[in-house]
PDB file of N, CA and C in Angstrom:
ATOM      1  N   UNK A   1     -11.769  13.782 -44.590  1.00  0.00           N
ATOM      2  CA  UNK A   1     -11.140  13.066 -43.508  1.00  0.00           C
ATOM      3  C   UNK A   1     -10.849  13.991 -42.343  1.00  0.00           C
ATOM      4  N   UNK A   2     -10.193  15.555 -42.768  1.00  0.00           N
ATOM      5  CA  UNK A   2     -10.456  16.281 -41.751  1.00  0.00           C
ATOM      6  C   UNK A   2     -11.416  16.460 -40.556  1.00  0.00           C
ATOM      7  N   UNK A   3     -12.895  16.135 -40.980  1.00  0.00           N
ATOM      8  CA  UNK A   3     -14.115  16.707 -40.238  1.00  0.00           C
ATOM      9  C   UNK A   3     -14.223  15.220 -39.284  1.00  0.00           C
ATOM     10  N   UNK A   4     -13.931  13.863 -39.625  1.00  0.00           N
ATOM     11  CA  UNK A   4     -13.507  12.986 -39.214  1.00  0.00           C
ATOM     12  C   UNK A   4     -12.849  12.959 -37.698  1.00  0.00           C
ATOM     13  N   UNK A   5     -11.354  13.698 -38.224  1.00  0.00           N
ATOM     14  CA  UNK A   5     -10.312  13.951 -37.066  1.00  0.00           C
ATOM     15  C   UNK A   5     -10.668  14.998 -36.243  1.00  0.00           C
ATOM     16  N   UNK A   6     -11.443  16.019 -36.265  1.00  0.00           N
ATOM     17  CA  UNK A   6     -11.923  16.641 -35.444  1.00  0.00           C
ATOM     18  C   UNK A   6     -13.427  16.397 -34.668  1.00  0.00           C
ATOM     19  N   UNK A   7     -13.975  15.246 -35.289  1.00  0.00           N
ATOM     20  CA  UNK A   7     -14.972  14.809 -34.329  1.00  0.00           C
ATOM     21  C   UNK A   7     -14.206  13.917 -33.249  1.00  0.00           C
ATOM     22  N   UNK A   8     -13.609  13.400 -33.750  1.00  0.00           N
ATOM     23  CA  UNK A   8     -12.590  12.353 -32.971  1.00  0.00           C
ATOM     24  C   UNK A   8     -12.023  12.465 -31.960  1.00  0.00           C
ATOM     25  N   UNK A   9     -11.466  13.923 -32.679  1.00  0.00           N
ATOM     26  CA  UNK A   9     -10.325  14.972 -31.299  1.00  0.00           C
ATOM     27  C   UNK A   9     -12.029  15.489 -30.239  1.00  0.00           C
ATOM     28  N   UNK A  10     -12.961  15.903 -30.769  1.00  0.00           N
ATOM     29  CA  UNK A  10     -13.712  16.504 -30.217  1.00  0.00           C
ATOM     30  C   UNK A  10     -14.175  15.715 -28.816  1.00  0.00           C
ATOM     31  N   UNK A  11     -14.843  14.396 -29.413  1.00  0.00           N
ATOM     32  CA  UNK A  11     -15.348  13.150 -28.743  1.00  0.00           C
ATOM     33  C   UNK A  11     -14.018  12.691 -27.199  1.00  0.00           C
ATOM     34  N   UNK A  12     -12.303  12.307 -27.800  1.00  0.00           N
ATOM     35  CA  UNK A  12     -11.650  12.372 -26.890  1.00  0.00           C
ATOM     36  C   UNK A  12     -11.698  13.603 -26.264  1.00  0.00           C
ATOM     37  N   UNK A  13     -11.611  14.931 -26.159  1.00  0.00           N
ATOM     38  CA  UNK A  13     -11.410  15.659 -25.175  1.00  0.00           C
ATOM     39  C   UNK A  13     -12.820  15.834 -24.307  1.00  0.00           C
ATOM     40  N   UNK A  14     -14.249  15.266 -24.705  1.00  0.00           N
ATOM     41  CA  UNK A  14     -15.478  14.755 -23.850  1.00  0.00           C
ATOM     42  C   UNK A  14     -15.213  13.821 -22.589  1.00  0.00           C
ATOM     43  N   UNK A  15     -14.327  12.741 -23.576  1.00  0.00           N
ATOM     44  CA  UNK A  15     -14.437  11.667 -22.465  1.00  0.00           C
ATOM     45  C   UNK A  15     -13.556  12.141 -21.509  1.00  0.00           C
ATOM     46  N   UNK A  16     -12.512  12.533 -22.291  1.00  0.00           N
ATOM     47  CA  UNK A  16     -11.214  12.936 -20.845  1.00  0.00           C
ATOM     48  C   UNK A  16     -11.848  14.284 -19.815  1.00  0.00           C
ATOM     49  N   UNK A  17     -12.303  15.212 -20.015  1.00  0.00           N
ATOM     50  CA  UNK A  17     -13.469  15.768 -18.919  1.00  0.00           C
ATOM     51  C   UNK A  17     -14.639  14.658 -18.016  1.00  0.00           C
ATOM     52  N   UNK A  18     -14.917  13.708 -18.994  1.00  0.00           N
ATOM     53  CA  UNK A  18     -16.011  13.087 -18.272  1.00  0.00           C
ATOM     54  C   UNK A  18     -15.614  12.215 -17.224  1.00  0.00           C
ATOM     55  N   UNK A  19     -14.323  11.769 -17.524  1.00  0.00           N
ATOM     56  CA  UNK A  19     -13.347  11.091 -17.251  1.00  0.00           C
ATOM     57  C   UNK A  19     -12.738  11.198 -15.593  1.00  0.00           C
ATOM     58  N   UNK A  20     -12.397  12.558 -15.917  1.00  0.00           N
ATOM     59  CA  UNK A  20     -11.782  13.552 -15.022  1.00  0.00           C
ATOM     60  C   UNK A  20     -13.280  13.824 -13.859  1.00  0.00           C
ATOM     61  N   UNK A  21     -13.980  13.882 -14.174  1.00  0.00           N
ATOM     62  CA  UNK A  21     -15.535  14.158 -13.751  1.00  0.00           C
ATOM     63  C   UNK A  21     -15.622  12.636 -12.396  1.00  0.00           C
ATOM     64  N   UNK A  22     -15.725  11.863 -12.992  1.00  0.00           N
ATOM     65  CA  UNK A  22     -15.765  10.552 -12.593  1.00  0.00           C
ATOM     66  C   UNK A  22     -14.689  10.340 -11.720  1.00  0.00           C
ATOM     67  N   UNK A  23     -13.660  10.358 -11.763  1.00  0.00           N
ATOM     68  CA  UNK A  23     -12.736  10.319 -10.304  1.00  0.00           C
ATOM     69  C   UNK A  23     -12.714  11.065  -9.765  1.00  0.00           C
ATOM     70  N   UNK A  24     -13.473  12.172  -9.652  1.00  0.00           N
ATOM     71  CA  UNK A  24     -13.964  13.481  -8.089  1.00  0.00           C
ATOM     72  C   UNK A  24     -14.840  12.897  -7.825  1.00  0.00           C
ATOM     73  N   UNK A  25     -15.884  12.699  -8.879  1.00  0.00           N
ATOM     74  CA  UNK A  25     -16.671  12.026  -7.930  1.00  0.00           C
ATOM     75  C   UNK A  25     -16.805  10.640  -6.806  1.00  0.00           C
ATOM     76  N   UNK A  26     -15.777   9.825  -7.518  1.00  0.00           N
ATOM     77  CA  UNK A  26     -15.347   8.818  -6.955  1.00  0.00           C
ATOM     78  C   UNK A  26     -14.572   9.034  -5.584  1.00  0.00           C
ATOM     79  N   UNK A  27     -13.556  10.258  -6.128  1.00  0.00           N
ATOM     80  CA  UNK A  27     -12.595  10.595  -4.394  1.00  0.00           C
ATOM     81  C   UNK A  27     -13.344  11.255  -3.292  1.00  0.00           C
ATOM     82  N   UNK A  28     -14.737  11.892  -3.903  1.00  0.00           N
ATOM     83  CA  UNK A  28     -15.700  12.413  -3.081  1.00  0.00           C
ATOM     84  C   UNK A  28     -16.136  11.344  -2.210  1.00  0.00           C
ATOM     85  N   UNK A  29     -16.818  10.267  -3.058  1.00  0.00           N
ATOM     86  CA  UNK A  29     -17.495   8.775  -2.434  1.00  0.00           C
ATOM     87  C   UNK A  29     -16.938   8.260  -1.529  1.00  0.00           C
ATOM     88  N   UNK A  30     -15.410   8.010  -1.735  1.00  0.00           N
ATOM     89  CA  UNK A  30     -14.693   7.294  -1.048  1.00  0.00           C
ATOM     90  C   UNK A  30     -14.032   7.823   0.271  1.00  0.00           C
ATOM     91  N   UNK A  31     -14.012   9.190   0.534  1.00  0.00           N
ATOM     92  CA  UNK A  31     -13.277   9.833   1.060  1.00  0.00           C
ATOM     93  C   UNK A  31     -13.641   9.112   2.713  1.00  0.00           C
ATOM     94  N   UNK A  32     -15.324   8.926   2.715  1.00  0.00           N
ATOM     95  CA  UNK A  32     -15.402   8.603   4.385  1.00  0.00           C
ATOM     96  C   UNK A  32     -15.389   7.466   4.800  1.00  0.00           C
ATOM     97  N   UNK A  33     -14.445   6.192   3.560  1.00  0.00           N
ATOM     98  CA  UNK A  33     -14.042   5.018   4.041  1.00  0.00           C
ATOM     99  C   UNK A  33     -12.616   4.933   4.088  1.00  0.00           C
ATOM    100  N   UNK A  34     -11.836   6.194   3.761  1.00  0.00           N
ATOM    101  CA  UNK A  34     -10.398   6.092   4.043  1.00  0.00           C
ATOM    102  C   UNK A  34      -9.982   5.730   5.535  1.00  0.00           C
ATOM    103  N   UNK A  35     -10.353   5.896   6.517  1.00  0.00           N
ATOM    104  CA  UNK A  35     -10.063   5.622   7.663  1.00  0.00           C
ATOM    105  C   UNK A  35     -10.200   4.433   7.794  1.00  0.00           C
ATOM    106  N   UNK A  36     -11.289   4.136   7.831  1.00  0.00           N
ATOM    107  CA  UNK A  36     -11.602   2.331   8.336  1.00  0.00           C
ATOM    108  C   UNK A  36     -11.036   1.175   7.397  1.00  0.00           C
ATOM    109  N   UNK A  37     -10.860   1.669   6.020  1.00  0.00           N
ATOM    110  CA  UNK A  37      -9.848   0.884   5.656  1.00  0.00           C
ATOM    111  C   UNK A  37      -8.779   1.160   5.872  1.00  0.00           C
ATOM    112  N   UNK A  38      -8.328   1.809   5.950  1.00  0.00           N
ATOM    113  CA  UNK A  38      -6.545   1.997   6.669  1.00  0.00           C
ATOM    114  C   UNK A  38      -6.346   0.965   7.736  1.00  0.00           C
ATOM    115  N   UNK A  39      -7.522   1.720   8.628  1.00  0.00           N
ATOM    116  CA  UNK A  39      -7.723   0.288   9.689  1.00  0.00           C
ATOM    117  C   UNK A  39      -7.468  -0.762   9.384  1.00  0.00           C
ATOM    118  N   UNK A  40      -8.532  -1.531   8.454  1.00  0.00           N
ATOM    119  CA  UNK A  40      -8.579  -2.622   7.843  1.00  0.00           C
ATOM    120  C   UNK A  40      -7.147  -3.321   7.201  1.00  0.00           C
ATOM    121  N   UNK A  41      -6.701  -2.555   6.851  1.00  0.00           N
ATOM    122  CA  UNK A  41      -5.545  -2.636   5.942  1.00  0.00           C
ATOM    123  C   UNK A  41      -4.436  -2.910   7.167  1.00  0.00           C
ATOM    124  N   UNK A  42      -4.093  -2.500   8.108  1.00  0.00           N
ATOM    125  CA  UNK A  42      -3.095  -2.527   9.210  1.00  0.00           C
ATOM    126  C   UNK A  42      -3.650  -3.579   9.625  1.00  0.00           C
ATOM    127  N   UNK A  43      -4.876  -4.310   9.983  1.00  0.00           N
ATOM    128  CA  UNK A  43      -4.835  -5.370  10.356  1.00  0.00           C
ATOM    129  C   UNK A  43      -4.706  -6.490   9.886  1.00  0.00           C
ATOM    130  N   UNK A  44      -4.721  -6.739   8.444  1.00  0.00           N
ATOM    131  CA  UNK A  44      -4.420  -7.637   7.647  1.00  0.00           C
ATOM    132  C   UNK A  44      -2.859  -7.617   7.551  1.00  0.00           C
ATOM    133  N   UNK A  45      -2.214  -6.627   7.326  1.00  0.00           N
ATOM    134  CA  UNK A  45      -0.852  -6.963   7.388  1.00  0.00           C
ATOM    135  C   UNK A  45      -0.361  -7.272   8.848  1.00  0.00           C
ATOM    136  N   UNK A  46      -0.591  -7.361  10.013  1.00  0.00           N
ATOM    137  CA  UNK A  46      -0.445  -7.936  11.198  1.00  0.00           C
ATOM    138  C   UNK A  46      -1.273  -9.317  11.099  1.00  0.00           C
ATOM    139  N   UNK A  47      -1.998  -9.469  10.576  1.00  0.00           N
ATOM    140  CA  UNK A  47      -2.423 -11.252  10.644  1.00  0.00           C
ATOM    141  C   UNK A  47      -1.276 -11.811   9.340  1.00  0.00           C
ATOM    142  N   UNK A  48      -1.001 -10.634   9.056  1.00  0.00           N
ATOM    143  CA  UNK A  48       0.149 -11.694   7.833  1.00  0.00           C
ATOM    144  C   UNK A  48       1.506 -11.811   8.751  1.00  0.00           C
ATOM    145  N   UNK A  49       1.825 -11.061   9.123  1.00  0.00           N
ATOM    146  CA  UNK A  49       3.143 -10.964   9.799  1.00  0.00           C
ATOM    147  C   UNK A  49       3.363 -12.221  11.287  1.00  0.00           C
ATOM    148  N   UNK A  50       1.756 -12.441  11.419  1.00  0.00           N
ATOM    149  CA  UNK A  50       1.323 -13.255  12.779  1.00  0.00           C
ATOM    150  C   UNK A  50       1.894 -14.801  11.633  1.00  0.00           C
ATOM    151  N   UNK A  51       1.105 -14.728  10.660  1.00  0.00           N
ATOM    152  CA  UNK A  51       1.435 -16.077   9.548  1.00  0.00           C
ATOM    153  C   UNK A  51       2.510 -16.831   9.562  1.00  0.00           C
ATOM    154  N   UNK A  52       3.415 -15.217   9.390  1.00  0.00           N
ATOM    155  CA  UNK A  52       4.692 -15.453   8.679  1.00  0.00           C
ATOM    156  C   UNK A  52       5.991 -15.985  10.051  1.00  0.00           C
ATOM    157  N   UNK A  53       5.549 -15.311  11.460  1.00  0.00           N
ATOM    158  CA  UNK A  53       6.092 -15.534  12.441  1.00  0.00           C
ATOM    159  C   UNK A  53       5.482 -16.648  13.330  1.00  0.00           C
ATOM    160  N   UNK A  54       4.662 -17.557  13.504  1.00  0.00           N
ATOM    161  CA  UNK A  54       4.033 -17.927  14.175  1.00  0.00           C
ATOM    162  C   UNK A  54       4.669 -18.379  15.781  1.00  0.00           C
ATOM    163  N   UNK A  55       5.993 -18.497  15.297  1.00  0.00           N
ATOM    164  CA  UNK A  55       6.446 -18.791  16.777  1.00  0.00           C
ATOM    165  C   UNK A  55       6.772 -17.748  17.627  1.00  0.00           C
ATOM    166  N   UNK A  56       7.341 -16.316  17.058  1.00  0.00           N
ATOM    167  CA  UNK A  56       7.547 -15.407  17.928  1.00  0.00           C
ATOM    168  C   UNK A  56       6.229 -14.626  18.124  1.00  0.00           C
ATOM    169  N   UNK A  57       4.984 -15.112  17.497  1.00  0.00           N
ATOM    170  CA  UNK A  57       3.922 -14.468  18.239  1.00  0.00           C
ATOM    171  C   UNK A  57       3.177 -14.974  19.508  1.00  0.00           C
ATOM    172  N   UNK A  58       3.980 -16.616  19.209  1.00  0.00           N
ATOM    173  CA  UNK A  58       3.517 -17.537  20.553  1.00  0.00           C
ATOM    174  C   UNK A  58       4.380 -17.088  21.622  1.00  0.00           C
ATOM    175  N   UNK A  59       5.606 -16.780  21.677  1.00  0.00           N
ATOM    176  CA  UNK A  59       6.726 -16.623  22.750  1.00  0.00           C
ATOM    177  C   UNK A  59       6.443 -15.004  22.928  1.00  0.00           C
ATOM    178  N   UNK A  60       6.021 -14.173  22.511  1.00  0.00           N
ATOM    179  CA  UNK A  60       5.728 -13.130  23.251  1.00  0.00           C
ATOM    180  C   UNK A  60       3.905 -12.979  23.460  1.00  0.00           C
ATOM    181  N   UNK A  61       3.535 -13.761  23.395  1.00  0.00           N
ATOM    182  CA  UNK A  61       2.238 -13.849  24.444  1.00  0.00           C
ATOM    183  C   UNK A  61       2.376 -14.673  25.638  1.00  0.00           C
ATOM    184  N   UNK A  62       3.305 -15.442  25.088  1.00  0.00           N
ATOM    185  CA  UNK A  62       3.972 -16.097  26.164  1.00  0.00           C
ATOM    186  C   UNK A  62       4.672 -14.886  27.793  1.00  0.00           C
ATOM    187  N   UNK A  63       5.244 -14.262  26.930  1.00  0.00           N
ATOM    188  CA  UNK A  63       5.973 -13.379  27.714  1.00  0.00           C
ATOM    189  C   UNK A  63       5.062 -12.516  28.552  1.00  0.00           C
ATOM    190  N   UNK A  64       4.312 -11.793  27.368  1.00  0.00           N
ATOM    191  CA  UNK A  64       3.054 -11.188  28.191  1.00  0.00           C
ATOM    192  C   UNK A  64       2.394 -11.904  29.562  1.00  0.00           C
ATOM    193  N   UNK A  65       2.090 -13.132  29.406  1.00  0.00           N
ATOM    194  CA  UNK A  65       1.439 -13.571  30.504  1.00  0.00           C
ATOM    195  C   UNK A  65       2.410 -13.891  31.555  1.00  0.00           C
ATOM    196  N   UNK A  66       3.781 -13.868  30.913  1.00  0.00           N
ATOM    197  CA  UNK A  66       4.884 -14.385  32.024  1.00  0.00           C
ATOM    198  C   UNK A  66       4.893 -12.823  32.906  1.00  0.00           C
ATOM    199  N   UNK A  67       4.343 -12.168  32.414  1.00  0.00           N
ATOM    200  CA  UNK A  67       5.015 -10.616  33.201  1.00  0.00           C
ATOM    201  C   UNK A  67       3.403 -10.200  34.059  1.00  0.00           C
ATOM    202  N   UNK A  68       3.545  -9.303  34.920  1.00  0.00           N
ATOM    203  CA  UNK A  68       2.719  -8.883  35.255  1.00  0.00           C
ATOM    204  C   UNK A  68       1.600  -8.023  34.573  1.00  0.00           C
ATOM    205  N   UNK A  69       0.333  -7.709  34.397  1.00  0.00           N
ATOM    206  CA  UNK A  69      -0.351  -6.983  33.609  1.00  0.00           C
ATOM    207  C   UNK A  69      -0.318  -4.794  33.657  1.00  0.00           C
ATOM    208  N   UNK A  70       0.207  -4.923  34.594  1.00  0.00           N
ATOM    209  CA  UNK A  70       0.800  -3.193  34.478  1.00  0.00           C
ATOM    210  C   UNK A  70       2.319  -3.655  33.591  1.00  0.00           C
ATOM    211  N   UNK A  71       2.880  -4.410  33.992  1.00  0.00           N
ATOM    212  CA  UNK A  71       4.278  -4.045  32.906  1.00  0.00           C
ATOM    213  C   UNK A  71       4.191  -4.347  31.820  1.00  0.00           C
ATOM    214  N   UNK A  72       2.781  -5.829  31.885  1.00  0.00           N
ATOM    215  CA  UNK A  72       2.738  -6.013  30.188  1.00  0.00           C
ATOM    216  C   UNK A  72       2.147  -4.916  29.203  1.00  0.00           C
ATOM    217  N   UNK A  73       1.285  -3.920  29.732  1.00  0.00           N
ATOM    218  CA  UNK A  73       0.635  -3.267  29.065  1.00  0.00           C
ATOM    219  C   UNK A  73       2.226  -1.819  29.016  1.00  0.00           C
ATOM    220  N   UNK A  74       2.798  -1.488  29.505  1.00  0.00           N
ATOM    221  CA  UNK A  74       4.263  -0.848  29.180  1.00  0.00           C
ATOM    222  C   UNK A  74       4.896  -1.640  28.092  1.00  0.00           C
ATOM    223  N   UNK A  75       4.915  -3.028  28.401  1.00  0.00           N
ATOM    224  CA  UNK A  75       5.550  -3.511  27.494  1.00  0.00           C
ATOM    225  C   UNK A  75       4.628  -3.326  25.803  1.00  0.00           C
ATOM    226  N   UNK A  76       3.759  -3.414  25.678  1.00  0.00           N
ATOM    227  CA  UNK A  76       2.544  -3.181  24.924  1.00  0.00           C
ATOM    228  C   UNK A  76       2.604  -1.939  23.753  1.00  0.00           C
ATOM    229  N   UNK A  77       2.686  -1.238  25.171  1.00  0.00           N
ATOM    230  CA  UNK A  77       3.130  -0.029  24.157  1.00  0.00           C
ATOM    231  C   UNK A  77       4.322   0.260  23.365  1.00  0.00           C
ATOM    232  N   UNK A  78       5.284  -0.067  24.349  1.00  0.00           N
ATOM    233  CA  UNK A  78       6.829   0.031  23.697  1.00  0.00           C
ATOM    234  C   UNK A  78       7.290  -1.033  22.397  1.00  0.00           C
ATOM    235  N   UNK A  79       6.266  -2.474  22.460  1.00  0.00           N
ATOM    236  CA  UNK A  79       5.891  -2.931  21.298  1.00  0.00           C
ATOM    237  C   UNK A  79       5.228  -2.038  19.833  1.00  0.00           C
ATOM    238  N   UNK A  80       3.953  -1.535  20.134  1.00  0.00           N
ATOM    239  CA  UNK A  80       3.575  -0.727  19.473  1.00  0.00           C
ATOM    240  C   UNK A  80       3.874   0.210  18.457  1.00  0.00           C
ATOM    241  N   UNK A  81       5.010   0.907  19.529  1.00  0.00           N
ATOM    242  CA  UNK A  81       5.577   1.934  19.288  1.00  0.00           C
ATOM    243  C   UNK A  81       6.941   1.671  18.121  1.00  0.00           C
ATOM    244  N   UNK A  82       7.495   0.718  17.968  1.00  0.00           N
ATOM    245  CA  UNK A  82       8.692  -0.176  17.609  1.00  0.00           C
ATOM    246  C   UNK A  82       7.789  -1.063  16.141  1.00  0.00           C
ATOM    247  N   UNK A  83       6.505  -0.801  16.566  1.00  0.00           N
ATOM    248  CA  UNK A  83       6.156  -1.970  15.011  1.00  0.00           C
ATOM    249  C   UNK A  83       5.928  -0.603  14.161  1.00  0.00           C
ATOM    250  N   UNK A  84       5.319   0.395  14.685  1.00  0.00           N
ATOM    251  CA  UNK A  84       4.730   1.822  14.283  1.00  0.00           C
ATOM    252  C   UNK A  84       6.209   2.240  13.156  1.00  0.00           C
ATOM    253  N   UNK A  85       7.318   1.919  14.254  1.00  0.00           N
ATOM    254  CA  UNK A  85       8.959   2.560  13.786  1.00  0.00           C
ATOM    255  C   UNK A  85       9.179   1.892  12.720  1.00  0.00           C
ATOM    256  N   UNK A  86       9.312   0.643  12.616  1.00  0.00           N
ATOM    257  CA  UNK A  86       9.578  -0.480  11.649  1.00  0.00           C
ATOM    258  C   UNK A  86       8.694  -0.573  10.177  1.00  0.00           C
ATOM    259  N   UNK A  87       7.397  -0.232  10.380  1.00  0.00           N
ATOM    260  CA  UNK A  87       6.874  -0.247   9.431  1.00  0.00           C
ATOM    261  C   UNK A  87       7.308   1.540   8.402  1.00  0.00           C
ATOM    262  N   UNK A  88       7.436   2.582   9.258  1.00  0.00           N
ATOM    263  CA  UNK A  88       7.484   3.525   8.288  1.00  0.00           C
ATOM    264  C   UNK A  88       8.866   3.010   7.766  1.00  0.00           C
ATOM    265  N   UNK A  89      10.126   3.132   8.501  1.00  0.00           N
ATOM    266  CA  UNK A  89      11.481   2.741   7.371  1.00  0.00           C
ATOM    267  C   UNK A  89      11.291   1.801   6.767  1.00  0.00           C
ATOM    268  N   UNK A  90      10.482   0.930   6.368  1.00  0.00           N
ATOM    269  CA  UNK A  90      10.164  -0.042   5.780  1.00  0.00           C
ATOM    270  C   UNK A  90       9.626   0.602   4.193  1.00  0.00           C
TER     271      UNK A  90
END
């Protein structure tokens, strides 16, 4: 039964290298779609948040067009900048 438990032990410490093998190679693969899904990913949670708010996304496009297009784009940013804030303490 011994020679048993040491094929056993032998076989698990294969897979767990092969194992280990297989997610470098995987973090290798993946590495040059981390960006664009991040992307991806920030924009889906802003079409959720658009979902979840639907009226205050109407009243500040509203606003936007109520304002001039140099202040809306100030305003734009200082939006931006405030969802940027909100989401990290979040």
């Amino acid at each position: 039964m011994n020679g048993k438990a040491n094929r056993l032990a032998e076989r698990r410490e294969r897979l767990i290298a092969e194992a280990a093998a297989q997610r470098a190679a995987l973090a290798r693969g993946i590495e040059p779609w981390r960006a664009p899904l991040a992307l991806a990913d920030q924009g889906l949670a802003a079409l959720r948040a658009v979902r979840r708010h639907p009226v205050l996304f109407a009243g500040g496009i509203a606003l936007l067009i109520a304002l001039k297009p140099a202040r809306a784009g100030a305003w734009l940013r200082r939006g931006w900048t405030a969802w940027l804030l909100l989401r990290k303490l979040r």
